[in-house]
Protein backbone atom coordinates (compact mmCIF):
# COMPACT_ATOMS: atom_id res chain seq x y z
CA UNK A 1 -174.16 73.12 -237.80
CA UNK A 2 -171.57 73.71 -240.14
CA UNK A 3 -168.95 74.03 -236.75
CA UNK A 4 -170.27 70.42 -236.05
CA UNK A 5 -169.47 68.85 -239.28
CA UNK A 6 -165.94 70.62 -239.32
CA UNK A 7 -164.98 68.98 -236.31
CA UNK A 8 -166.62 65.56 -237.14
CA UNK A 9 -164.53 65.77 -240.23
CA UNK A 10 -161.30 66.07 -238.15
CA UNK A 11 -161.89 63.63 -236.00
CA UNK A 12 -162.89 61.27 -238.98
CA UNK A 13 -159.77 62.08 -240.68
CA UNK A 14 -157.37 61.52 -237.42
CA UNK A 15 -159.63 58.31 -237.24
CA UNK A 16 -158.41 57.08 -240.39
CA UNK A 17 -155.24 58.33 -240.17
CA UNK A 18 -154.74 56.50 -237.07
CA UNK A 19 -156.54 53.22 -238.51
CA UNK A 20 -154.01 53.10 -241.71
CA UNK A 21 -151.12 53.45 -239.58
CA UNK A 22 -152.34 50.41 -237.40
CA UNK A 23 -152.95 48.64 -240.32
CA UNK A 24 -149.43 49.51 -241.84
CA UNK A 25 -148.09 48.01 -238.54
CA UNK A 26 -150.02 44.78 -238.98
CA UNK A 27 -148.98 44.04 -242.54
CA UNK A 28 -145.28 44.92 -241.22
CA UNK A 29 -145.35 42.97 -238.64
CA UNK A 30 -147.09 40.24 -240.42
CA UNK A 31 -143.82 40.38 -243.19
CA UNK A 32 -141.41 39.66 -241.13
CA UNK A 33 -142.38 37.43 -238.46
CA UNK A 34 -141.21 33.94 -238.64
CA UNK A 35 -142.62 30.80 -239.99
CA UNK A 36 -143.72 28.17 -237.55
CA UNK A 37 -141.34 26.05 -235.71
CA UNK A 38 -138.59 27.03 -237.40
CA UNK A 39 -135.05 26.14 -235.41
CA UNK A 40 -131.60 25.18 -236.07
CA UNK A 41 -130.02 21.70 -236.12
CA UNK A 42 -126.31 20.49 -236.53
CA UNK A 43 -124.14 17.81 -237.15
CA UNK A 44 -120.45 17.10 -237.33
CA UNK A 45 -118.25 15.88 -239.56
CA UNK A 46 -114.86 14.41 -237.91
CA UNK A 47 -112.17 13.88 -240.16
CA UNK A 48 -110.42 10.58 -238.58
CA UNK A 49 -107.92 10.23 -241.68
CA UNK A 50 -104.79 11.48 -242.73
CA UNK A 51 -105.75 13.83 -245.49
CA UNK A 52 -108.03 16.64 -245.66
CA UNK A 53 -111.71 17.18 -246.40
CA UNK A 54 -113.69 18.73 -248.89
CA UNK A 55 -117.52 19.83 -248.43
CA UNK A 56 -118.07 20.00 -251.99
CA UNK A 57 -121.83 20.32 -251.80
CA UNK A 58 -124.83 20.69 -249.65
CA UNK A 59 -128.50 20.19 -250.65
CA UNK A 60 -131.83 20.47 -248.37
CA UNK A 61 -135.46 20.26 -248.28
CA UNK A 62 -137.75 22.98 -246.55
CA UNK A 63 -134.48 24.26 -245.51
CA UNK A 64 -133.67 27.83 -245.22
CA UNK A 65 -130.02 28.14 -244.61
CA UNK A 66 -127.09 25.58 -244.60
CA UNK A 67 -123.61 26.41 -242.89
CA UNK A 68 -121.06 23.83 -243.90
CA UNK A 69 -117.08 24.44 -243.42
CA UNK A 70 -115.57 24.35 -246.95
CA UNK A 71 -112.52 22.72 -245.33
CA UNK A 72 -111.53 20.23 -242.90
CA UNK A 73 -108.18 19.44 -242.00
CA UNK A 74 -106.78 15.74 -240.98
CA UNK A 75 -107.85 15.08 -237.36
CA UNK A 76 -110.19 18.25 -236.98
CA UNK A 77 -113.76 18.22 -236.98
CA UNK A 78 -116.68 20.48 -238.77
CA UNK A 79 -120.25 21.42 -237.52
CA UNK A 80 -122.68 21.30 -240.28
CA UNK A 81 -125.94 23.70 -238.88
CA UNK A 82 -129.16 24.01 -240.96
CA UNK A 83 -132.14 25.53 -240.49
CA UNK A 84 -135.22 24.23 -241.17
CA UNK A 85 -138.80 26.06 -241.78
CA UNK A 86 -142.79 24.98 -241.59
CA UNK A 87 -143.24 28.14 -243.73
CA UNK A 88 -146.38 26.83 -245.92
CA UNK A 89 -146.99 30.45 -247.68
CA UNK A 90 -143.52 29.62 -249.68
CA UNK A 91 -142.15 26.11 -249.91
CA UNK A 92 -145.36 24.33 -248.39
CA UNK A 93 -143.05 22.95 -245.88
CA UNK A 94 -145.98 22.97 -242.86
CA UNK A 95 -145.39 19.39 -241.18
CA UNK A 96 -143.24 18.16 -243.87
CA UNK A 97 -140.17 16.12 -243.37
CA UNK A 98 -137.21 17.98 -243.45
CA UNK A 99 -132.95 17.08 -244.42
CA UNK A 100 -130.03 18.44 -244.74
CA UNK A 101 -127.02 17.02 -246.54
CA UNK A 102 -123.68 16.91 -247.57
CA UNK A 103 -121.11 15.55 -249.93
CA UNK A 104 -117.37 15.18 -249.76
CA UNK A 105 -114.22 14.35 -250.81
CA UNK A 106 -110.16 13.91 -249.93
CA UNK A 107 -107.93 16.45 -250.65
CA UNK A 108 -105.84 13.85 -253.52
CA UNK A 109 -108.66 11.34 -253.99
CA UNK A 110 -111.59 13.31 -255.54
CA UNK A 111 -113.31 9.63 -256.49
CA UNK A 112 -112.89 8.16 -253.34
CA UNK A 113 -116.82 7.93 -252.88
CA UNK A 114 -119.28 9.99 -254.73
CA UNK A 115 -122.43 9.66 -252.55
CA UNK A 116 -124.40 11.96 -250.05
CA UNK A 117 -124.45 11.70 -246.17
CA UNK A 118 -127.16 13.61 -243.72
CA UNK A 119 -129.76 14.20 -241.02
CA UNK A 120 -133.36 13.92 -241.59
CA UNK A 121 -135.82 15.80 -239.57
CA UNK A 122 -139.48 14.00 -239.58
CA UNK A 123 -142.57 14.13 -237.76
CA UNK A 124 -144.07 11.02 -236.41
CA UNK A 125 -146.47 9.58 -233.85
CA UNK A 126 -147.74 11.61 -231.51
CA UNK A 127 -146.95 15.28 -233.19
CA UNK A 128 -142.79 14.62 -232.26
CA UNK A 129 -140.90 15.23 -234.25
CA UNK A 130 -137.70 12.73 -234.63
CA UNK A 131 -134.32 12.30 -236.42
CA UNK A 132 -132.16 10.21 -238.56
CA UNK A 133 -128.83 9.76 -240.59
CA UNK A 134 -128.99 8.32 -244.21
CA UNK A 135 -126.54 7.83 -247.00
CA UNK A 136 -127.38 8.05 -250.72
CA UNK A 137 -125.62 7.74 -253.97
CA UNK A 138 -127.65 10.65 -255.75
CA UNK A 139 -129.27 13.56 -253.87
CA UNK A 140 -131.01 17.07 -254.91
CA UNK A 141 -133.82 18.83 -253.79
CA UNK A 142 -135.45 22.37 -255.70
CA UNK A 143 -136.25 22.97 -251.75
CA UNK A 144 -138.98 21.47 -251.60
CA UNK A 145 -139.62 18.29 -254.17
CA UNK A 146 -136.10 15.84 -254.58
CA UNK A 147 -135.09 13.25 -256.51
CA UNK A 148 -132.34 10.37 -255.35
CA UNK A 149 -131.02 6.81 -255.81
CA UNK A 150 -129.73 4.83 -252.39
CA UNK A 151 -126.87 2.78 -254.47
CA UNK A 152 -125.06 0.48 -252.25
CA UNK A 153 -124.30 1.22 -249.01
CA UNK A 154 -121.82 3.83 -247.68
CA UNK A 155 -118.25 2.51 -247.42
CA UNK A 156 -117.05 1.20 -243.72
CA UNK A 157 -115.02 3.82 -243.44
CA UNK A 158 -118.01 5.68 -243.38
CA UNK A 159 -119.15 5.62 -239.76
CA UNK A 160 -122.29 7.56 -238.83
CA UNK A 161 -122.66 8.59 -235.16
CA UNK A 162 -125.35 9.06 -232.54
CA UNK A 163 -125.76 9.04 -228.70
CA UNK A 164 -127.58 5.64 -229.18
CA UNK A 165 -125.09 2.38 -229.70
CA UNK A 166 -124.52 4.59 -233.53
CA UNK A 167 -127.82 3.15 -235.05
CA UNK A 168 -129.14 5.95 -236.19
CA UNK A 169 -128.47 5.54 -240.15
CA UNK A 170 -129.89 3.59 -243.36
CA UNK A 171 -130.63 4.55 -246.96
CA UNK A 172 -132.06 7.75 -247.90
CA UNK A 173 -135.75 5.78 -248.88
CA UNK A 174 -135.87 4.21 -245.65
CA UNK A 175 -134.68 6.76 -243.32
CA UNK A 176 -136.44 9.51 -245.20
CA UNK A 177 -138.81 8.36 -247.77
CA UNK A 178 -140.55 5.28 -246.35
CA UNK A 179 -143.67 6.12 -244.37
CA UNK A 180 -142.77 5.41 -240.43
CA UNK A 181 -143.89 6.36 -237.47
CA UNK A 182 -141.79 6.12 -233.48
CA UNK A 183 -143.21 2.99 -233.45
CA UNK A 184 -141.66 0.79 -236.02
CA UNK A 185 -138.70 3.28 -236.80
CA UNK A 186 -136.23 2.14 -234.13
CA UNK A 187 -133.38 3.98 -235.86
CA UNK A 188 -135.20 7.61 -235.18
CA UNK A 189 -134.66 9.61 -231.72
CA UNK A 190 -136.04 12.61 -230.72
CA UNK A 191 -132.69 13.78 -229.24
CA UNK A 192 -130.29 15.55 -231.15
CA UNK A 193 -126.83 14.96 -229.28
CA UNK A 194 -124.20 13.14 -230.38
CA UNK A 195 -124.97 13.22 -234.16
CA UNK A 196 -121.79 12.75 -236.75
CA UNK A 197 -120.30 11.23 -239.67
CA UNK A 198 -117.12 10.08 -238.90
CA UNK A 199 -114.61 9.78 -241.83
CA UNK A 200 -111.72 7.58 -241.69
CA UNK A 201 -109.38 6.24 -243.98
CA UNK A 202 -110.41 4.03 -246.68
């Protein structure tokens, strides 16, 4: 008897032993996986003038990373990539519309315009998820909650790009804030191609 509960005891403890390490591997596992969905994006920035470019700042919303040139030279362009995230455990970003943006400005005309240019990411009808270029005067964002005004519109020398005829773009309310679905949101695509902000020379 006392044989049988000496080796029920060992095989209870490698039982346990072996059930903690499994569950180690879970919650490991478990801490690093990714959040839903989550996937890069990009945009450029072409610099069609004769004087270089700032990126002076870059703000987003259920946005994990932003990689923005600091620098771009006359006739050069810059890719702008962000990653967005559906992570709901931190930023409650699960199905929530998503944007990255940018602000500017010449090399010797720091008050040439003030405002904010960049790419929304938004779900719509029929679980796709769709895209869109805005402008606003005033932009930030904590990550998740942001505050803005739309001002007037972005100067003509301004030109925002897509892969369909270029209209892709209005204020930041309507191309981010307003609710729309693929339906009546002609300016959205589900394609990503072509997407820029051409700068030329005021």
């Amino acid at each position: 008897m006392k044989m049988f509960n000496k080796v029920f005891r060992n095989r209870m403890t490698i039982f346990c032993r072996i059930s903690l390490a499994a569950i180690g591997l879970c919650c490991l596992l478990m801490g690093v996986s990714p959040a839903w969905a989550e996937q890069w994006h990009q945009f450029d920035v072409i610099n069609n003038s004769s004087r270089g470019i700032n990126i002076v700042g870059t703000v987003g919303r259920c946005v994990t990373e932003i990689d923005a040139p600091g620098f771009i030279a006359a006739g050069s362009r810059g890719t702008i990539k962000w990653h967005d995230t559906d992570n709901w455990f931190v930023m409650n970003c699960a199905g929530r519309d998503k944007f990255a943006g940018f602000s500017f400005r010449f090399d010797d005309d720091p008050d040439s315009w003030p405002g904010w240019l960049g790419v929304t990411h938004r779900e719509l009808s029929g679980s796709d998820w769709y895209n869109g270029q805005f402008y606003a005067y005033t932009l930030s964002s904590d990550g998740w909650s942001f505050t803005y005004a739309d001002g007037v519109p972005a100067p003509s020398w301004i030109q925002p790009l897509c892969s369909h005829g270029n209209d892709c773009s209005g204020p930041f309310s309507e191309m981010e804030v307003d609710n729309k679905n693929s339906y009546n949101w002609q300016r959205s695509y589900r394609t990503e191609d072509g997407w820029a902000f051409q700068i030329n020379n005021p």
